[in-house]
Protein backbone atom coordinates (compact mmCIF):
# COMPACT_ATOMS: atom_id res chain seq x y z
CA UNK A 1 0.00 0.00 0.00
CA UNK A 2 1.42 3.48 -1.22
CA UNK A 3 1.41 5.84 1.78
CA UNK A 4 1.45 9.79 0.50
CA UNK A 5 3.82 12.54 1.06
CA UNK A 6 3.49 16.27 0.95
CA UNK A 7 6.13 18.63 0.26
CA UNK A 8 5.33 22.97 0.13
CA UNK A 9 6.57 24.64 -2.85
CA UNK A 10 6.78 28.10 -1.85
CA UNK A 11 5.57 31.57 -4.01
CA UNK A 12 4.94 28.73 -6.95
CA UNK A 13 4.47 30.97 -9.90
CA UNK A 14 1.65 30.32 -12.73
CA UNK A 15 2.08 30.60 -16.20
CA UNK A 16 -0.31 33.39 -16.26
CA UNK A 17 1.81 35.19 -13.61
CA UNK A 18 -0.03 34.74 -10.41
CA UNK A 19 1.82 33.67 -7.62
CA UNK A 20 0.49 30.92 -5.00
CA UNK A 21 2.40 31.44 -1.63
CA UNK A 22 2.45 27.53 -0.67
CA UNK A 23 1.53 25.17 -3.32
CA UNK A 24 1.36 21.75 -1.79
CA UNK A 25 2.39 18.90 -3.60
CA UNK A 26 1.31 15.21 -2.85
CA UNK A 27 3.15 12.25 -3.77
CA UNK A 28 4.46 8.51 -3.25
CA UNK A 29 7.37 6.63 -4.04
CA UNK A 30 8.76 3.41 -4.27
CA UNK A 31 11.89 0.86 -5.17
CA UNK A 32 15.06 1.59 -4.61
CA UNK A 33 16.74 4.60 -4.18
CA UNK A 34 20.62 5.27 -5.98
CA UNK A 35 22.19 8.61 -5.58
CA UNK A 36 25.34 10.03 -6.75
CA UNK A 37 28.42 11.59 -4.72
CA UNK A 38 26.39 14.64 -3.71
CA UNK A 39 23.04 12.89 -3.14
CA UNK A 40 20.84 13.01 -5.76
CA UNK A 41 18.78 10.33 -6.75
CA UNK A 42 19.85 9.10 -10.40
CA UNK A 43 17.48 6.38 -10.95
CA UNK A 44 13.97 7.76 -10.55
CA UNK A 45 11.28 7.39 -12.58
CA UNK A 46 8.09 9.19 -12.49
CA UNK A 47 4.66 8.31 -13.20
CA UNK A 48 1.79 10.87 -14.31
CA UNK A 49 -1.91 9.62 -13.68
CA UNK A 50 -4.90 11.10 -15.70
CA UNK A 51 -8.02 13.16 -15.05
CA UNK A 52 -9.32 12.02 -12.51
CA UNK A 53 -6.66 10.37 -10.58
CA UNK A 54 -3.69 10.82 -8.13
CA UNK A 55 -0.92 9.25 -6.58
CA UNK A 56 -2.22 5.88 -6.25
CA UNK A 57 -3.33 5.58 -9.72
CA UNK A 58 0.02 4.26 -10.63
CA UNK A 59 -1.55 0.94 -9.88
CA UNK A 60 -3.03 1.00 -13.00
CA UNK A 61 0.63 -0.34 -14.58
CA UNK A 62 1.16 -2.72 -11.77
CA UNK A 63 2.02 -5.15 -13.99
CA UNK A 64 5.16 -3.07 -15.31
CA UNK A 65 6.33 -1.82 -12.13
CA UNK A 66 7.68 -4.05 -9.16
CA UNK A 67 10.37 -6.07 -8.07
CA UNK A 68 11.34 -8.68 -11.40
CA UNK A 69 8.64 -6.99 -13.44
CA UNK A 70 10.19 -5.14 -16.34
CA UNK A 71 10.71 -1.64 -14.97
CA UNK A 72 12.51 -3.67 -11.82
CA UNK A 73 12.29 -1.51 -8.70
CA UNK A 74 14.93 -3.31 -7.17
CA UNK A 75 16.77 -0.88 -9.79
CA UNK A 76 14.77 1.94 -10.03
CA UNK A 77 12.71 4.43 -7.87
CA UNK A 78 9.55 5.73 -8.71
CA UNK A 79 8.03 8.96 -7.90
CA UNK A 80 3.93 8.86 -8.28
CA UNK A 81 3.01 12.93 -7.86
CA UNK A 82 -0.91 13.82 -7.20
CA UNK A 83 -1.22 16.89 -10.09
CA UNK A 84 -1.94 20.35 -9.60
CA UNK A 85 -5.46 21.02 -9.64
CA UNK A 86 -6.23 17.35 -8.26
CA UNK A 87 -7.17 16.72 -4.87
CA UNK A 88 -4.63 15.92 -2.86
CA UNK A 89 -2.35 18.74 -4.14
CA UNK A 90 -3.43 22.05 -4.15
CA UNK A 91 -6.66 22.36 -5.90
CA UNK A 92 -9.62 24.90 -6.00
CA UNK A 93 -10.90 22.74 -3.21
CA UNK A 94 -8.08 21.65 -0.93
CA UNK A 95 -6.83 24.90 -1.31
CA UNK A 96 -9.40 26.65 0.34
CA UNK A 97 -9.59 29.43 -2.46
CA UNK A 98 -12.00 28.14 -4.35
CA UNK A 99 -13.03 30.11 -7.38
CA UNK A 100 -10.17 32.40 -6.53
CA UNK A 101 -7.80 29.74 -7.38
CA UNK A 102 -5.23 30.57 -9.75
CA UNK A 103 -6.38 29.46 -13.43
CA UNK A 104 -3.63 26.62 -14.37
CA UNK A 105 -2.65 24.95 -17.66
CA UNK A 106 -0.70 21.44 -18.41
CA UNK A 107 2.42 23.40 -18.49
CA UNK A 108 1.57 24.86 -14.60
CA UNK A 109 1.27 21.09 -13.99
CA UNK A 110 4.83 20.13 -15.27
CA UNK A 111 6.16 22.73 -13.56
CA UNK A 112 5.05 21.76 -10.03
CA UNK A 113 5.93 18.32 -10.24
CA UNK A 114 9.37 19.46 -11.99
CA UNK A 115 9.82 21.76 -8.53
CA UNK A 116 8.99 19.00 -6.02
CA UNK A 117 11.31 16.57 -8.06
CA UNK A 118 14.46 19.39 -8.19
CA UNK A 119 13.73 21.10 -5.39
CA UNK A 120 12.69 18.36 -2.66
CA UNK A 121 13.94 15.34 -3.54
CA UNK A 122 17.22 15.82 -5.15
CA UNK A 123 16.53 14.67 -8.54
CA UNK A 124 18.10 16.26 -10.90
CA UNK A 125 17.75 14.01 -13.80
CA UNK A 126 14.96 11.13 -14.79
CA UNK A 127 15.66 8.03 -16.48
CA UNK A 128 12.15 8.60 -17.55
CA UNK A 129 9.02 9.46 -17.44
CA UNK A 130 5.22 7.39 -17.73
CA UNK A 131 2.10 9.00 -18.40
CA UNK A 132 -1.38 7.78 -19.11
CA UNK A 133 -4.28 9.98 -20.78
CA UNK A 134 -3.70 13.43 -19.10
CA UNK A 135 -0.37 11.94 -17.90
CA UNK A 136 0.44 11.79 -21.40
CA UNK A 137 -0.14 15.21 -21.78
CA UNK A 138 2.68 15.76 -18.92
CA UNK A 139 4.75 13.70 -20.11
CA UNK A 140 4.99 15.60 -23.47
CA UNK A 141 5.36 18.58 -22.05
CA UNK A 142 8.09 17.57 -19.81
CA UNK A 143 10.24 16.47 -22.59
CA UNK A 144 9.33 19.67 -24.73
CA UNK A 145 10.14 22.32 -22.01
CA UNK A 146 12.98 20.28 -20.30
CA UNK A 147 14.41 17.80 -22.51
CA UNK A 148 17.34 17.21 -21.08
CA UNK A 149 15.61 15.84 -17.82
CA UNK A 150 14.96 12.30 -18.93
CA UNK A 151 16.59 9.64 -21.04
CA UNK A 152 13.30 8.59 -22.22
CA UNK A 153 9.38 8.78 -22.09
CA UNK A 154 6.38 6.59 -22.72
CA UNK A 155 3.22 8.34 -23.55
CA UNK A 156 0.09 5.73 -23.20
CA UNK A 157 -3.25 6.45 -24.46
CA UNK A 158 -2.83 10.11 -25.21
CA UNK A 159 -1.89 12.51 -27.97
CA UNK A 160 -0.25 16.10 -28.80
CA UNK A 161 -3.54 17.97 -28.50
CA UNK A 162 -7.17 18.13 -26.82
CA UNK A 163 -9.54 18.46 -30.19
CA UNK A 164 -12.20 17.10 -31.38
CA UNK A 165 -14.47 14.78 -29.34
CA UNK A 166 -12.15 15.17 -26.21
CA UNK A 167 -12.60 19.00 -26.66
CA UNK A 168 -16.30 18.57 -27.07
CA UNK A 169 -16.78 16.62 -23.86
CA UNK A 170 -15.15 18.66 -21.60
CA UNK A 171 -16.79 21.95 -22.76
CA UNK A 172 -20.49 19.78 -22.58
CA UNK A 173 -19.08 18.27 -18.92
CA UNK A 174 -18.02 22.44 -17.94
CA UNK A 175 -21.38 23.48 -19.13
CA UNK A 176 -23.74 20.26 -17.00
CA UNK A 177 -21.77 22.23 -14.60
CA UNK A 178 -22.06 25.48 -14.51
CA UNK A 179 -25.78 25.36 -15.44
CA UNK A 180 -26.55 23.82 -12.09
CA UNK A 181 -27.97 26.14 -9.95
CA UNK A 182 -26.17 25.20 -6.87
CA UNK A 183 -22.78 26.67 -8.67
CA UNK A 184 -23.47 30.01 -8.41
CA UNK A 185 -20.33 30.91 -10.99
CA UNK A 186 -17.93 29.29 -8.70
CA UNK A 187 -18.82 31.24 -5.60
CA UNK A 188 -20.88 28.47 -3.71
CA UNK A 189 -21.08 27.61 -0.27
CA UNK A 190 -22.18 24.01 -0.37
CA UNK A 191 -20.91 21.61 -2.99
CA UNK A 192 -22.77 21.32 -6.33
CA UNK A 193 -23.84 18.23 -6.92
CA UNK A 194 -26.48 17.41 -9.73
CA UNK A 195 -23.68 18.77 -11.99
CA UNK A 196 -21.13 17.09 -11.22
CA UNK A 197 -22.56 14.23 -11.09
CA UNK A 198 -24.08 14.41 -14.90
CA UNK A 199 -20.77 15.49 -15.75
CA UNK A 200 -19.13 12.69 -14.71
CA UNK A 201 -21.72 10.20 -16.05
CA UNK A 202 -20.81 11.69 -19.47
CA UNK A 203 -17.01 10.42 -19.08
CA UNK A 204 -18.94 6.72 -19.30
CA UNK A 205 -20.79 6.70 -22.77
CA UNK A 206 -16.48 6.88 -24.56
CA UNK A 207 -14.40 5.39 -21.83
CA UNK A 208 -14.97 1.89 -23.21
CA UNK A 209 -14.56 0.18 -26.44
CA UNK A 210 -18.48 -0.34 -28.23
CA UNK A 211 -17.92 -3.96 -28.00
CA UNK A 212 -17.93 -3.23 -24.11
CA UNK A 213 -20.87 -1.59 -24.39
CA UNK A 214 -22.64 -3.90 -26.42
CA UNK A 215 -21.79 -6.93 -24.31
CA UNK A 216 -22.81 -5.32 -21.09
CA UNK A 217 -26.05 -6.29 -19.40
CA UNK A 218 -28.53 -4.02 -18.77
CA UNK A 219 -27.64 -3.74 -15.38
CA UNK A 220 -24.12 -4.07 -15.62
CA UNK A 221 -24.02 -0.31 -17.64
CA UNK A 222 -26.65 0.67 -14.57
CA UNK A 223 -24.21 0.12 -12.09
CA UNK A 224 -21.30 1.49 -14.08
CA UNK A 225 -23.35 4.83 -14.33
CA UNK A 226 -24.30 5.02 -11.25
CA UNK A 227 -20.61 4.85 -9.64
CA UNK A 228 -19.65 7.49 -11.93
CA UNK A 229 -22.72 9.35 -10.48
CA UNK A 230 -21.09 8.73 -6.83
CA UNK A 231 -17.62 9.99 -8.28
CA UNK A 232 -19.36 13.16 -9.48
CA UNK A 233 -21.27 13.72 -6.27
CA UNK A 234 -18.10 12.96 -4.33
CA UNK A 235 -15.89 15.31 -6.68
CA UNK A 236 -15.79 19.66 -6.65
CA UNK A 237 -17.34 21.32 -9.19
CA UNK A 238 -13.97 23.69 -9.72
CA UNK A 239 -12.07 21.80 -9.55
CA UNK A 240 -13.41 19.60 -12.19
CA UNK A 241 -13.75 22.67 -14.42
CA UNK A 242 -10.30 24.20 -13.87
CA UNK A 243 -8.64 21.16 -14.73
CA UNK A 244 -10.94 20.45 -17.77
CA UNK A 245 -9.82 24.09 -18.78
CA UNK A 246 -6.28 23.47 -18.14
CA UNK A 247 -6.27 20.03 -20.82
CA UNK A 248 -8.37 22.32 -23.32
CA UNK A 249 -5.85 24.63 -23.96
CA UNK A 250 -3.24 21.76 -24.18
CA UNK A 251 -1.65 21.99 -27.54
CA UNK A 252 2.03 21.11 -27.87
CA UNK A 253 2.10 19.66 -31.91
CA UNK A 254 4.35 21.97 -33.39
CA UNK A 255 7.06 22.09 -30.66
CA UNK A 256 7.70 17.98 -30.52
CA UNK A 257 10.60 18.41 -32.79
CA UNK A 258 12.07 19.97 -29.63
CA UNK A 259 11.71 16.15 -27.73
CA UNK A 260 14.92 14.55 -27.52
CA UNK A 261 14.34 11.92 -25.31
CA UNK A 262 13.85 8.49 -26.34
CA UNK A 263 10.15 8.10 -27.25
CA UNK A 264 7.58 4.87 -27.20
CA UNK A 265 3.78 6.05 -27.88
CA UNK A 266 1.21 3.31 -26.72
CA UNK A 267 -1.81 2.87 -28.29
CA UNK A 268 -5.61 0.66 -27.97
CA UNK A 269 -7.14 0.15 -30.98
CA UNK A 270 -10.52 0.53 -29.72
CA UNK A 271 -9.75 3.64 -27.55
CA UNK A 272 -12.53 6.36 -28.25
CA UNK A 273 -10.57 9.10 -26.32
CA UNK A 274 -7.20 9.14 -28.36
CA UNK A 275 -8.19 6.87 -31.69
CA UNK A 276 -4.91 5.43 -32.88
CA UNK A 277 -5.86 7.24 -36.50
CA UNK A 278 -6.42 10.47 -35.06
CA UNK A 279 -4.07 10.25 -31.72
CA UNK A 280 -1.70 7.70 -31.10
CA UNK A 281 -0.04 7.13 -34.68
CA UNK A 282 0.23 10.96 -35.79
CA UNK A 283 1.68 11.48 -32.52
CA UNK A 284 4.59 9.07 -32.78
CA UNK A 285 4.82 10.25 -36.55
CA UNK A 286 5.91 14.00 -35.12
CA UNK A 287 8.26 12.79 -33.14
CA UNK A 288 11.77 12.16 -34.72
CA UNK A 289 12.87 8.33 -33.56
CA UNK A 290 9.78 6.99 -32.05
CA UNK A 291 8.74 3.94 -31.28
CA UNK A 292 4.74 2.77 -31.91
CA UNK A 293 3.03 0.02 -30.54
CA UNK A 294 -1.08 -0.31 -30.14
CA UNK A 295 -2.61 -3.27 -28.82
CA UNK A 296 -6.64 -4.75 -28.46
CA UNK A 297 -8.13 -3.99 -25.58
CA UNK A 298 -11.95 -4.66 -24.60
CA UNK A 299 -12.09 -1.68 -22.04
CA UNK A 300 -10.94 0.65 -24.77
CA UNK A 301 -9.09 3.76 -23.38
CA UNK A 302 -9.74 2.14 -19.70
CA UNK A 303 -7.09 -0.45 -21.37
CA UNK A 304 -4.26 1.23 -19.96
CA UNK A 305 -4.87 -1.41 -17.09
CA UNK A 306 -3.86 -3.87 -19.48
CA UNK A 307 -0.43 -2.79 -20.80
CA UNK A 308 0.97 -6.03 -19.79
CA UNK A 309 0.13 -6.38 -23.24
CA UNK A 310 2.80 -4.11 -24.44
CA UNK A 311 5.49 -5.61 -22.04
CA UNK A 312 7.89 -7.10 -24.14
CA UNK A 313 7.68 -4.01 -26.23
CA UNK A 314 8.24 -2.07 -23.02
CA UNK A 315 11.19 -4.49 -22.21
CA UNK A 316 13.13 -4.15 -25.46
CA UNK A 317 12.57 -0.15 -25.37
CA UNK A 318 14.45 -0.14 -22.35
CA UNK A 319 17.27 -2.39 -23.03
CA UNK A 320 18.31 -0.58 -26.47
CA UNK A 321 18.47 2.66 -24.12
CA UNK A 322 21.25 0.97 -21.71
């Protein structure tokens, strides 16, 4: 069981030039720890979760990560950060500050996480870096605005830009929102809850693959929508809007020529978020020296779970790079 940390990042400045006195930063780590003559830690890795997740969700590549698997943490350390904007880390919520909250965007994100890793833990260079959907996003940004940082990174399930349907849902997901009556433009007292709640039952109908879909009972999908509902219920209204902001003006596909770390985009095949047509394969086609790989997956973008599929790819990536 992870157990979280929390480190301050003091007068944390935002793209947009506001300044946040103490941004907290939540994180976990694991494996083993190597560090150099003057103490840094040379063999960390970091993982980058998506929407909705935080520290923990690294358990979502379980099978990659752990003593003998292929990314052996008997050799290497991994560093699991809870985002900006998510709870856990500051947030519109755990902040306190609620609509007052700084406005953030993916590159914000990257540079909090690129503070606590410099700044607090003595890491001063990444053998690499592992994101999934929005962690993708991170990751891509990490290697565009510091690409010296890592050796390599390994995008899964994501892409250079939020268009499209992706762009479409979170605008319709903002608006369930901010038409509920309860939000009161941000300023409420008591949590909205009929919005977010819609909102997040929208996230269902593309998470999937349509074969999912198709052979789900009746009550199966019921019960699928109605935990979503209980996410939604259980989630703040800002903070789900700020952070749907943030990956709406995330756009990085004319600087990936700057990316000079070693690349390997993963891919589903029946992923309705980031379609390999549209996503995955133009993505690895920008960027000079990448590696592609898609695999099937019934649970569509949710597949990420299942990237034991793409181990042996994973495992051959690595070794080239030693």
């Amino acid at each position: 069981m992870l157990i979280p940390k929390y480190q301050t990042i003091k007068n944390f400045k935002f793209k947009s030039g506001e300044i946040l006195p103490e941004l907290k930063i939540e994180y976990a780590t694991f494996g083993t720890k190597k560090t150099d003559d003057n103490g840094n830690i040379t063999n960390g890795i970091i993982y980058l979760h998506g929407s909705s997740g935080d520290y923990s969700s690294v358990k979502r590549v379980k099978d990659i990560l752990g003593p003998g698997k292929i990314i052996d943490t008997n050799d290497y350390y991994v560093i699991c950060p809870t985002s900006l904007g998510n709870p856990g880390s500051s947030s519109p919520s755990t902040s306190g500050m609620g609509h007052l909250f700084p406005k953030y965007t993916v590159e914000d994100m990257v540079d909090a996480a690129y503070n606590l890793l410099t700044q607090k833990l003595n890491i001063k260079h990444l053998k690499g870096i592992i994101g999934t959907s929005m962690g993708g996003f991170l990751a891509l940004q990490w290697a565009i605005k510091y690409p010296d940082f890592m050796d390599f990174i390994i995008p899964v399930t994501s892409s250079s830009t939020s268009k499209g349907q992706n762009y479409a849902m979170s605008t319709i997901m903002n608006n369930y929102i901010k038409n509920d009556p309860d939000y009161k433009n941000g300023k409420y007292e008591h949590k909205p809850k009929t919005g977010p709640q819609n909102a997040m039952m929208l996230l269902y109908l593309f998470g999937f693959s349509p074969a999912y879909y198709k052979n789900s009972s009746n009550e199966e999908m019921l019960e699928s929508i109605h935990e979503m509902e209980l996410e939604g219920a259980n989630s703040d209204a800002n903070d789900i809007i700020w952070q749907n902001e943030a990956t709406m003006l995330y756009d990085v596909s004319d600087e990936l020529h700057k990316i000079k770390a070693r690349t390997l985009v993963i891919g589903i095949n029946q992923d309705q978020y980031f379609p390999p047509d549209t996503d995955v394969i133009p993505l690895s086609e920008s960027i000079k020296g990448s590696k592609l790989f898609l695999y099937d997956s019934l649970l569509g973008h949710v597949g990420s779970s299942e990237i034991k599929n793409a181990e042996g790819v994973i495992s051959d990536f690595l070794k080239f790079g030693d």
